[in-house]
Protein backbone atom coordinates (compact mmCIF):
# COMPACT_ATOMS: atom_id res chain seq x y z
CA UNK A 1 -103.15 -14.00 56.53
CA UNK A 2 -100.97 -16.88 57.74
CA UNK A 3 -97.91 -14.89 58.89
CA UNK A 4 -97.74 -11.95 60.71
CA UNK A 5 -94.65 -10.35 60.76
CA UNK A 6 -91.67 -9.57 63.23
CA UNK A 7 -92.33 -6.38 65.18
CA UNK A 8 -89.38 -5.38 66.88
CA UNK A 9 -90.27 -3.59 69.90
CA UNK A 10 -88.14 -5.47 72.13
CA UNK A 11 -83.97 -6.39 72.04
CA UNK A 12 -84.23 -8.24 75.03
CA UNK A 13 -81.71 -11.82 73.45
CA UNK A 14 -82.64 -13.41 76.98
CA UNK A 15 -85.84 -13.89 75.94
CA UNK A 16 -87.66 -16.37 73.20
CA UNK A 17 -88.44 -15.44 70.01
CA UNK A 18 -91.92 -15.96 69.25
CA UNK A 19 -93.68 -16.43 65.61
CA UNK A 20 -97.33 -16.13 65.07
CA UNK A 21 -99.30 -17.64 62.26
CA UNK A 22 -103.04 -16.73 62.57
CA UNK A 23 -105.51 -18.66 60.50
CA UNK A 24 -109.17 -18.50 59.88
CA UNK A 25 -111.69 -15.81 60.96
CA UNK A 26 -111.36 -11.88 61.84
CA UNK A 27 -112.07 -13.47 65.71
CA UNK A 28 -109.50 -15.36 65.28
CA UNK A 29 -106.63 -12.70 64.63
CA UNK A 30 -108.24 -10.38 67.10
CA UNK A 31 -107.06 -13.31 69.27
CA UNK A 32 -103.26 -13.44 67.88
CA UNK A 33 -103.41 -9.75 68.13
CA UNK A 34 -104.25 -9.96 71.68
CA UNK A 35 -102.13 -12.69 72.71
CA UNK A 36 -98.85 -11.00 71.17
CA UNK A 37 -99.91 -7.88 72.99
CA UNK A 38 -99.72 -9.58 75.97
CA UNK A 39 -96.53 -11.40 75.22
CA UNK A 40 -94.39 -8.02 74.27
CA UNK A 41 -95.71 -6.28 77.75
CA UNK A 42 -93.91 -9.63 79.30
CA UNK A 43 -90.91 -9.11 77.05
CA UNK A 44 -91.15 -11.39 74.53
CA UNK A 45 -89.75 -10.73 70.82
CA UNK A 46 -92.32 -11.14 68.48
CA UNK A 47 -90.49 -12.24 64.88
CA UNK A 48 -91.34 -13.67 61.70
CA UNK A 49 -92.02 -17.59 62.32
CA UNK A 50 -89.32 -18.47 60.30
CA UNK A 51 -86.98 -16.64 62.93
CA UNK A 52 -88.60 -17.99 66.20
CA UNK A 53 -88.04 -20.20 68.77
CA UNK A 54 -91.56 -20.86 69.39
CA UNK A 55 -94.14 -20.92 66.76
CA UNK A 56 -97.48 -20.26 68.25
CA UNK A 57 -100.60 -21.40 65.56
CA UNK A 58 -103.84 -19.87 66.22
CA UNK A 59 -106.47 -22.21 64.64
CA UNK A 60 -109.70 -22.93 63.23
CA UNK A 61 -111.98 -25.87 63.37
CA UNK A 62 -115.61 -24.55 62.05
CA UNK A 63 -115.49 -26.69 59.17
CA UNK A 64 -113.57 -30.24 57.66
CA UNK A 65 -112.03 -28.38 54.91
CA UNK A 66 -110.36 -25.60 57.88
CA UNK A 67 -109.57 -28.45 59.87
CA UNK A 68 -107.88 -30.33 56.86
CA UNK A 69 -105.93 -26.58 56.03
CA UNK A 70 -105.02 -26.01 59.76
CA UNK A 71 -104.14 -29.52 60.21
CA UNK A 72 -101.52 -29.20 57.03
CA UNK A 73 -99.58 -25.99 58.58
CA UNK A 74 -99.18 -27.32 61.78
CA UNK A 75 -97.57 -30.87 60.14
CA UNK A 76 -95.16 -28.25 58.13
CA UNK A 77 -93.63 -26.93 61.26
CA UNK A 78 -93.08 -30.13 63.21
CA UNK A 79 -89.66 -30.66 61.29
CA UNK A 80 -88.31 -26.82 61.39
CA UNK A 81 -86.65 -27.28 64.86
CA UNK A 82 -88.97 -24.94 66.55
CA UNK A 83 -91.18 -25.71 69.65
CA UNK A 84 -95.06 -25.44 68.48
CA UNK A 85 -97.96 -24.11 70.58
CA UNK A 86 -101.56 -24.40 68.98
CA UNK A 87 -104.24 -21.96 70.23
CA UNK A 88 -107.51 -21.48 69.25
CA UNK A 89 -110.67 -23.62 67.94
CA UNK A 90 -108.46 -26.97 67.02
CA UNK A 91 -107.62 -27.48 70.62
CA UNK A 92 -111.05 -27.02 72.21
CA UNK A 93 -112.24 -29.59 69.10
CA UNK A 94 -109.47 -32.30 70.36
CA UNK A 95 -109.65 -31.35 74.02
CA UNK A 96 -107.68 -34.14 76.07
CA UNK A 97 -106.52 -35.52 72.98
CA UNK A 98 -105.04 -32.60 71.03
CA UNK A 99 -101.42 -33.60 72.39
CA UNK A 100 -101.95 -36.85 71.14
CA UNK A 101 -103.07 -35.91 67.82
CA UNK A 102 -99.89 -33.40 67.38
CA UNK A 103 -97.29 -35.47 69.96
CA UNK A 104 -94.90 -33.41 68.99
CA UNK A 105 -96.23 -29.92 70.16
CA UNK A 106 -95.50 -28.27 73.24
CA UNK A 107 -98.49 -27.24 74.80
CA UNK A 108 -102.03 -25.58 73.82
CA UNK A 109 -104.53 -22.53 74.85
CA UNK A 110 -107.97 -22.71 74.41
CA UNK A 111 -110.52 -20.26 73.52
CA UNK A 112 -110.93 -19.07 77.72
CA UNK A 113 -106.88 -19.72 78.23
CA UNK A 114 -105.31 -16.65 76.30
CA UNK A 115 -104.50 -15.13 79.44
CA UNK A 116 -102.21 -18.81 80.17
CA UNK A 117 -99.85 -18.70 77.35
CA UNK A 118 -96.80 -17.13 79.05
CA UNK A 119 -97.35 -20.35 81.18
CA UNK A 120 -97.08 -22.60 78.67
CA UNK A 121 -94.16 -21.20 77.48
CA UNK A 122 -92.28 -21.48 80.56
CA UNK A 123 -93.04 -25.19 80.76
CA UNK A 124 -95.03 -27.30 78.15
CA UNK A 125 -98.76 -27.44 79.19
CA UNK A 126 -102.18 -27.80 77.77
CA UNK A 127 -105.05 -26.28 78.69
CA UNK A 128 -108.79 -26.56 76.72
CA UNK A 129 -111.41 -23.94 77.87
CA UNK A 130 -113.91 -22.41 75.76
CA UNK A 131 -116.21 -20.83 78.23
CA UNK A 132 -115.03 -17.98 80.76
CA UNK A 133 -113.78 -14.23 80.06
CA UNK A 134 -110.87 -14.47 77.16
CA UNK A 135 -110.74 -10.64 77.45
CA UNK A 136 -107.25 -8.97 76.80
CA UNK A 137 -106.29 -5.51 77.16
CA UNK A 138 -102.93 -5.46 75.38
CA UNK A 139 -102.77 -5.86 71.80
CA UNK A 140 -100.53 -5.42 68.53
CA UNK A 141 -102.35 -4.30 65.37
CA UNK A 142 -101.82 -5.79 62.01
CA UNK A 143 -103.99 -4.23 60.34
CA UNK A 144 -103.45 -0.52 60.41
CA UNK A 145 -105.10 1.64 59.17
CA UNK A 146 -108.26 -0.36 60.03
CA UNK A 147 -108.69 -2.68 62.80
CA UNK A 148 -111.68 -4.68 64.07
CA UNK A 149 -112.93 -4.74 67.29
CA UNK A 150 -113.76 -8.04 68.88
CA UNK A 151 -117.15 -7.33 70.75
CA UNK A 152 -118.16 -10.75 72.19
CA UNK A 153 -117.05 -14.18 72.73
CA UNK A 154 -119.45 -17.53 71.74
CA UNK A 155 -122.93 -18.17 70.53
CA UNK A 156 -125.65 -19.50 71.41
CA UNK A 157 -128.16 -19.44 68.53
CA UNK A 158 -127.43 -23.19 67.58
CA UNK A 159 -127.81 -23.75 64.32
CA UNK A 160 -128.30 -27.03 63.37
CA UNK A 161 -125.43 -27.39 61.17
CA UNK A 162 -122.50 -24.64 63.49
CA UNK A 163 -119.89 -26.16 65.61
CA UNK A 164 -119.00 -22.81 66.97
CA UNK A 165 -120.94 -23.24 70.49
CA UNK A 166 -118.97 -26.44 71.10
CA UNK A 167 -115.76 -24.70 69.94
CA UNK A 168 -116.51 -21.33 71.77
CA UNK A 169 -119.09 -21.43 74.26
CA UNK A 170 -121.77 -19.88 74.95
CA UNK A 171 -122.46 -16.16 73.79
CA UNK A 172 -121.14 -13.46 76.13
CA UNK A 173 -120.40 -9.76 75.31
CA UNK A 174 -117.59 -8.14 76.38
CA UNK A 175 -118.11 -5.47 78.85
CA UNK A 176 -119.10 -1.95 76.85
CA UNK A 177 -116.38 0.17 79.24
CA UNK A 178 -113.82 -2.76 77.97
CA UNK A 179 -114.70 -1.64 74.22
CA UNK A 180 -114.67 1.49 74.23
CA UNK A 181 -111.50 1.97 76.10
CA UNK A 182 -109.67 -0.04 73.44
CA UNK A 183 -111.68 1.77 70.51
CA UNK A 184 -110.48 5.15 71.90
CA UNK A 185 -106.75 3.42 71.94
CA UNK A 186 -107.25 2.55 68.35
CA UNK A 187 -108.21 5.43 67.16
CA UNK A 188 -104.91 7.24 69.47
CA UNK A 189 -102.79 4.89 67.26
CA UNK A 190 -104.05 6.29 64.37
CA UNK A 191 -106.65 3.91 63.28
CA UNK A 192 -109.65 5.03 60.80
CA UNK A 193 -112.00 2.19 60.56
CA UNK A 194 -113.64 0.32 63.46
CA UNK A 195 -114.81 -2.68 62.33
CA UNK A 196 -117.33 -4.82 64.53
CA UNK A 197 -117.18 -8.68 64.97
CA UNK A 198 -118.94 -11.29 66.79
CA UNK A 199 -120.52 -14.45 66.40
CA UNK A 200 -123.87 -12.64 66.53
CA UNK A 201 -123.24 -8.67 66.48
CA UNK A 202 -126.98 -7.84 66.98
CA UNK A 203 -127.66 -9.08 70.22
CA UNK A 204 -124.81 -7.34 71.55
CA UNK A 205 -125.55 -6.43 75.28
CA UNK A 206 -127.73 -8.74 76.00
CA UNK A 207 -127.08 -8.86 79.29
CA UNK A 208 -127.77 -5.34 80.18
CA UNK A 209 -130.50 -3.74 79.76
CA UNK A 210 -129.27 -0.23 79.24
CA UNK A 211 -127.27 -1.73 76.58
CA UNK A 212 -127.46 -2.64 72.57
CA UNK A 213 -125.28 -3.18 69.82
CA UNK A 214 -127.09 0.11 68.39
CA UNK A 215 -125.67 1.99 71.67
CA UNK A 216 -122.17 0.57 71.45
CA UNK A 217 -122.18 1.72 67.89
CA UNK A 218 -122.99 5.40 68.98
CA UNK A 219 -120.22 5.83 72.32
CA UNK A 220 -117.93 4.65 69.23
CA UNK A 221 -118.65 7.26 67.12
CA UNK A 222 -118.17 10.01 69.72
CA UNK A 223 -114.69 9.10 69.62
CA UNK A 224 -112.81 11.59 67.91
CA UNK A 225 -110.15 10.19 65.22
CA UNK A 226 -112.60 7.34 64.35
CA UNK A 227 -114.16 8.08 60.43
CA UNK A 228 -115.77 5.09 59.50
CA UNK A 229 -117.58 2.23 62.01
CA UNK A 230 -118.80 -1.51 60.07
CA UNK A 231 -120.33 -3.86 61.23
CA UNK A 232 -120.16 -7.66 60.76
CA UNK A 233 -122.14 -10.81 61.40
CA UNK A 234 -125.87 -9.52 61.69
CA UNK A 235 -127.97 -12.76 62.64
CA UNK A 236 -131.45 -11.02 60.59
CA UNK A 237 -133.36 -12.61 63.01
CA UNK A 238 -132.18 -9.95 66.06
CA UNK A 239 -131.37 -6.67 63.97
CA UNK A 240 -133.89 -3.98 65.61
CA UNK A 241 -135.43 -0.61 64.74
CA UNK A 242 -133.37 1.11 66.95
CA UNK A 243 -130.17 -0.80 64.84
CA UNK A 244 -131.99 0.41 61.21
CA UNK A 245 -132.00 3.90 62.51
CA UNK A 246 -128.77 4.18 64.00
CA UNK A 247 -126.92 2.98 60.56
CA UNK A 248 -129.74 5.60 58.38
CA UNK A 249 -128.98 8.25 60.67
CA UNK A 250 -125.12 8.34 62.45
CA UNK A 251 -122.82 9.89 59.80
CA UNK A 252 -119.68 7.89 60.97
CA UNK A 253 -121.83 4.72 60.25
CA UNK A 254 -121.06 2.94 56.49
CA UNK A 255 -123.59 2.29 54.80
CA UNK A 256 -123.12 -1.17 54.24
CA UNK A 257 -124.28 -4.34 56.42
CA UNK A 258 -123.48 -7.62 56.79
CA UNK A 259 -126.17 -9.94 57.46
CA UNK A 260 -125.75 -13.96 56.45
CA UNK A 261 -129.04 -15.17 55.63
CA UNK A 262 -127.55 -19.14 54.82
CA UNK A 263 -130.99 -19.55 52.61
CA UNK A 264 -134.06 -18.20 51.91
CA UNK A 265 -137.02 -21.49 51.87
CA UNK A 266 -138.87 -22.13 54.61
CA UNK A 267 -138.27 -26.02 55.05
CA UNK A 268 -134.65 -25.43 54.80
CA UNK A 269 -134.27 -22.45 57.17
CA UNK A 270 -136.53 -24.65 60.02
CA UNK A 271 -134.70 -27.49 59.34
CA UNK A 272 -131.23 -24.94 60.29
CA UNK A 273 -133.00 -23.41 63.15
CA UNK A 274 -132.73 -20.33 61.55
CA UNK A 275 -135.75 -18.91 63.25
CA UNK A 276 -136.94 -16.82 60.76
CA UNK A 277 -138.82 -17.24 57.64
CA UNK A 278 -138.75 -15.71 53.67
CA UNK A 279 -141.32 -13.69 54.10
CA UNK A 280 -139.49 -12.15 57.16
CA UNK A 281 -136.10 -11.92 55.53
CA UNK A 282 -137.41 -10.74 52.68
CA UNK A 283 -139.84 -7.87 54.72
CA UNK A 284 -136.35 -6.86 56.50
CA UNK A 285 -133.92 -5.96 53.50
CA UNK A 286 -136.88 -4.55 52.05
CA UNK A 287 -137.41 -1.96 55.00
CA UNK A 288 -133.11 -1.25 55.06
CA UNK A 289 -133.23 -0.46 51.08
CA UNK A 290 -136.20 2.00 52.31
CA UNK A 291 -134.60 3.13 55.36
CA UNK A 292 -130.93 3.47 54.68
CA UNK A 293 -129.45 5.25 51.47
CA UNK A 294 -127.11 3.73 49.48
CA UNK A 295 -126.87 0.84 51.39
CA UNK A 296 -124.27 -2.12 50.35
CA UNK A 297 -125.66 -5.48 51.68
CA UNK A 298 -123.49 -8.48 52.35
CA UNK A 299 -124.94 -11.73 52.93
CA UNK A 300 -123.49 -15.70 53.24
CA UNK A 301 -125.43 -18.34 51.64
CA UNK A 302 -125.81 -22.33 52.14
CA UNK A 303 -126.02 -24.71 49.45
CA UNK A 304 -126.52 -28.28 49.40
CA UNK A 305 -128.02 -28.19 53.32
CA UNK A 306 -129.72 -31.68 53.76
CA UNK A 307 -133.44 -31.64 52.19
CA UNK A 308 -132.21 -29.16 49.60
CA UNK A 309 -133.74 -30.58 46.39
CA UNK A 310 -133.84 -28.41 42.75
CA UNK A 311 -136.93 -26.50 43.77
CA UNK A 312 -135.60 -24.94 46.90
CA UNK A 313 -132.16 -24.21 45.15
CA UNK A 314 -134.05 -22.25 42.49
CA UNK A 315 -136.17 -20.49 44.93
CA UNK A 316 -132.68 -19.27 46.83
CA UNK A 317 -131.55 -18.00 43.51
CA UNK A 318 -133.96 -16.37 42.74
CA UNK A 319 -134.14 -14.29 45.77
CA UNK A 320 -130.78 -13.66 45.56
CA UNK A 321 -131.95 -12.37 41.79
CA UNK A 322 -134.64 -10.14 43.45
CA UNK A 323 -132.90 -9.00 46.94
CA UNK A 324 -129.61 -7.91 44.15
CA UNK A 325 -127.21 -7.94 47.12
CA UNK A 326 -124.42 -6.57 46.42
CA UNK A 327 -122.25 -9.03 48.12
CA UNK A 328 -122.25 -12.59 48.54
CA UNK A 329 -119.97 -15.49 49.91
CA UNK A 330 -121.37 -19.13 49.79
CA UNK A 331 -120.26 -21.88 51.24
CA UNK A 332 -121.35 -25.77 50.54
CA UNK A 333 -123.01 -27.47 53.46
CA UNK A 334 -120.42 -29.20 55.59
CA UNK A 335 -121.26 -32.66 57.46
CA UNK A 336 -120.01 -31.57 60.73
CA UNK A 337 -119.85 -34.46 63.88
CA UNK A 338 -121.92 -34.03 66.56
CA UNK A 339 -124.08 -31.07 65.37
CA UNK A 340 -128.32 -32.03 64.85
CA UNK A 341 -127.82 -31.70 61.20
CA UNK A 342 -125.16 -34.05 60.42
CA UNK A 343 -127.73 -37.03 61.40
CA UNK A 344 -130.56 -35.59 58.86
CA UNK A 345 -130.71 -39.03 56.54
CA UNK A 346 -131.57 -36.89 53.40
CA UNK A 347 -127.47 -36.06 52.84
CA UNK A 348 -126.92 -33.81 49.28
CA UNK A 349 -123.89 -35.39 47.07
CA UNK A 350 -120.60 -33.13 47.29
CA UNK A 351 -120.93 -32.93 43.15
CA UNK A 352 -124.18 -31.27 43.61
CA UNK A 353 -123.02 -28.78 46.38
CA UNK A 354 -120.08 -27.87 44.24
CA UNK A 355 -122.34 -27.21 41.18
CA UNK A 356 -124.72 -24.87 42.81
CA UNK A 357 -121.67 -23.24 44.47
CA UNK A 358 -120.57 -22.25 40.50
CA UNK A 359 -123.44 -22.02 40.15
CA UNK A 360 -124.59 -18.70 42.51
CA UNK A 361 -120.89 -17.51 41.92
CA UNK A 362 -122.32 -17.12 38.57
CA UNK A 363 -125.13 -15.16 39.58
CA UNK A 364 -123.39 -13.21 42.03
CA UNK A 365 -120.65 -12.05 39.38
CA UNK A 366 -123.61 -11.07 37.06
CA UNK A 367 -125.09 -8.44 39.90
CA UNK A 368 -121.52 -7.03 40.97
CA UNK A 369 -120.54 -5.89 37.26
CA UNK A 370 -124.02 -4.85 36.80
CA UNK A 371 -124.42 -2.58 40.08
CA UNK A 372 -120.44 -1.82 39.92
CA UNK A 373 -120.82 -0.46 36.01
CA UNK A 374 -123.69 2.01 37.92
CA UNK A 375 -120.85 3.61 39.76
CA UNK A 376 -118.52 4.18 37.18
CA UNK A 377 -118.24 7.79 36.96
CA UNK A 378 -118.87 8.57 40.29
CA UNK A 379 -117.34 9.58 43.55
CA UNK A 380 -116.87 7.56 46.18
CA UNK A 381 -114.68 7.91 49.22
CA UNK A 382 -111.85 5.70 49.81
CA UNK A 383 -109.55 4.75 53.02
CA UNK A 384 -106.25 3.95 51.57
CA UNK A 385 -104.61 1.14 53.01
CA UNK A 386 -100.95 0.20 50.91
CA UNK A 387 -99.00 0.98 48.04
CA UNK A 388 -98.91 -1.98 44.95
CA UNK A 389 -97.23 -1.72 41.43
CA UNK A 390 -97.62 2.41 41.18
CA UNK A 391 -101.05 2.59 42.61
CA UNK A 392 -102.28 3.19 45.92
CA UNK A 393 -104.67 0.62 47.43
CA UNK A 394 -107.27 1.41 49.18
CA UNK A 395 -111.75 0.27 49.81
CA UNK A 396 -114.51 2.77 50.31
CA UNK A 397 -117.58 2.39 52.14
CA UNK A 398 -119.43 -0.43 49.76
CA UNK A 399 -116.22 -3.08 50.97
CA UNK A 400 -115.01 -4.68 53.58
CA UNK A 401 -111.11 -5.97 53.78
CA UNK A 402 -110.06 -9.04 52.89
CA UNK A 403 -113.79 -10.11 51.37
CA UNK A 404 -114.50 -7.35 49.17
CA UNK A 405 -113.43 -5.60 46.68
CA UNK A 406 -110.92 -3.11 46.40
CA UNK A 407 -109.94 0.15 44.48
CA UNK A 408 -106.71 1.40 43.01
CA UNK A 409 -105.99 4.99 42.92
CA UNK A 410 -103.64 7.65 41.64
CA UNK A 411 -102.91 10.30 43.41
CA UNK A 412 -100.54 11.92 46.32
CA UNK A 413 -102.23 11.14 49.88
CA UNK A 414 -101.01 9.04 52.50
CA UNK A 415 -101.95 5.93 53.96
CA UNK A 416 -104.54 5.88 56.84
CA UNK A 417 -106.14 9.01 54.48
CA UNK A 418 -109.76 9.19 53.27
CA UNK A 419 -109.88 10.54 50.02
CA UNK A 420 -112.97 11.32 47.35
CA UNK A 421 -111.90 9.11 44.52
CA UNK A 422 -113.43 9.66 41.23
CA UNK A 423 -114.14 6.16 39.55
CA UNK A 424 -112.93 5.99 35.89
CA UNK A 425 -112.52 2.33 35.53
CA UNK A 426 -114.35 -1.11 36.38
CA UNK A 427 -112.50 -4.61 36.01
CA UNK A 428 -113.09 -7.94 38.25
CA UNK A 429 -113.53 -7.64 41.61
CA UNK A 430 -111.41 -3.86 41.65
CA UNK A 431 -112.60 -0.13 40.88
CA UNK A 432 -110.18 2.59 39.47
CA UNK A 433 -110.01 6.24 39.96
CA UNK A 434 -107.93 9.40 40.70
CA UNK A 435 -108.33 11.73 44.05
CA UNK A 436 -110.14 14.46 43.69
């Protein structure tokens, strides 16, 4: 969602006019969110970029192809007579040199620096932090009538292929009083979905020991106004009994978990230092299926990792054939700089990433219209979230925005409503149905 629109709170001409474009991850506009929160308590305008003074470009720089995208925006604004601050992963990736890589910006915030940016825009300045508390209290939401809920900073599982400690630090969680506090203002605004990000949701509260992502996840739930709580970014190696049985059991908890598993062989997951094995992964979604009804599964794969030959391809498909989840984003290996695996000698050609990328796709298609033509006919409930050509737009419990997929509805309810949707219809990547 590159743009986010003018929200005119303030009519204060004295001050700048300041544009946001937010790219990459959920984290990541969290972030904007956060930053334009502050910048309207200091009486700031927030309008469309197009309308700014300032154009402030929140970035990401996990991977060469996001680097090559974020790199292209920023290049299109240079000309537009606006100044240009870049926040975000690109600047703690450059560091030092960011202002010589963009000379014609006017300062920079990085990941620990969200707090600085009414600095910078008082006089051009860079600064290039990624460890520290980024926390912000103020925020504008997008996103209404959802909105996720940022619940740590970092990570610190190292992966052999991830960037994201160097970009972000270390892993921290935010402080539990913090989160809850801005959950319960959420859900005052009107919001219906909490939605919970991280690098690594499931070690949540690490650093306490009276606290646990499965705790967090029931204070939330007391909170009255909030219908539905998700949650994002599962490392399988740290989800815990006590998680299983909070999702099973807490009715405000969707059934529906997203857990990135990258691959499934052994060699391959050691070599990612993964720290977990097949028979493990495949032990755990075996025991959710068991333990949690109706449970939607979401998972990220890896192709073409370094060492990946034909045999251990066809062994990640077909787990993927036997796990049936019923979501699934995959991504080919990307030779990042720096991290242990880029120097693995045993490199896969980018033809033969982007084939087995079709190639699970494929697979992936075939198990959506298989387990989507199961719930045709049935009732499902649905937040709606928009209006498009005569239908209303909405998800229910089995999606998550932006990723999944999404249903269209007819019927008279409002937006930020949860309605029991009948489905009538299945096409690609969309449901169909009328309220009930």
């Amino acid at each position: 969602m590159p743009f986010l629109d003018g929200i005119d709170l303030w009519d204060n001409e004295n001050m700048l006019r300041i544009g946001f474009i937010s790219l990459g991850c959920p984290k990541n506009l969290v972030d904007s969110e956060k930053i334009m929160g502050l910048l309207l308590k200091e009486g700031y305008k927030i309008v469309h970029p197009e309308d700014a003074d300032v154009v402030i470009i929140n970035t990401c720089a996990f991977l060469d192809l996001a680097r090559k995208e974020n790199h292209a925006v920023i290049e299109r604004w240079k000309d537009k007579g606006k100044k240009i601050i870049i926040a975000g992963c690109l600047v703690t990736y450059y560091g030092e040199e960011i202002n010589k890589v963009f000379p014609f910006i006017s300062g920079s915030i990085g990941i620990a620096d969200l707090s600085k940016i009414s600095q910078v825009l008082r006089k051009p300045s860079f600064y290039f932090s990624k460890n520290g508390n980024n926390y912000l209290t103020e925020r504008v939401l997008t996103t209404f009538p959802w909105a996720y809920l940022k619940i740590s900073e970092g990570c610190s599982n190292r992966c052999s292929y991830c960037l994201i400690p160097e970009l972000r630090g270390e892993y921290r969680s935010y402080p539990p009083e913090l989160l809850l506090a801005e959950a319960r203002a959420l859900a005052e605004s009107g919001v219906k979905e909490i939605i919970l990000v991280g690098q690594d949701t499931a070690i949540y509260g690490k650093e306490w020991e009276e606290w646990s992502i499965a705790r967090l996840i029931r204070e939330i739930s007391k909170i009255s106004g909030i219908e539905w709580i998700r949650v994002m970014y599962l490392h399988p190696r740290h989800i815990t009994r006590e998680l299983i049985e909070c999702v099973a059991e807490n009715e405000k908890v969707v059934k529906y978990l997203d857990i990135p598993i990258q691959h499934c062989n052994d060699k391959i997951l050691a070599r990612m230092n993964r720290g977990i094995t097949k028979r493990e992964l495949f032990h755990l979604f075996q025991n959710l299926r068991n333990k949690i009804r109706n449970l939607t599964l979401r998972t990220t794969v890896m192709v073409g990792f370094p060492g990946e030959g034909e045999r251990e391809f066809k062994e990640l498909k077909s787990f993927l054939e036997e796990i049936e989840f019923e979501r699934v984003g995959v991504f080919a290996y990307s030779q990042e700089p720096g991290t242990p695996a880029s120097f693995f000698k045993d490199q896969v050609d980018e033809k033969v990433k982007e084939a087995r990328k079709k190639e699970i796709y494929s697979l992936q298609k075939e198990i959506m219209e298989k387990k989507d033509r199961e719930i045709q006919g049935k009732v499902l409930k649905v937040l709606i979230e928009g209006e498009e050509k005569g239908y209303l737009i909405g998800r229910s419990e089995r999606d998550a925005p932006e990723i999944d997929e999404m249903v269209k509805v007819k019927g008279d309810v409002k937006i930020g409503e949860i309605v029991k949707v009948k489905i009538k219809k299945v096409g690609e990547y969309f449901l169909e149905g009328e309220t009930l």
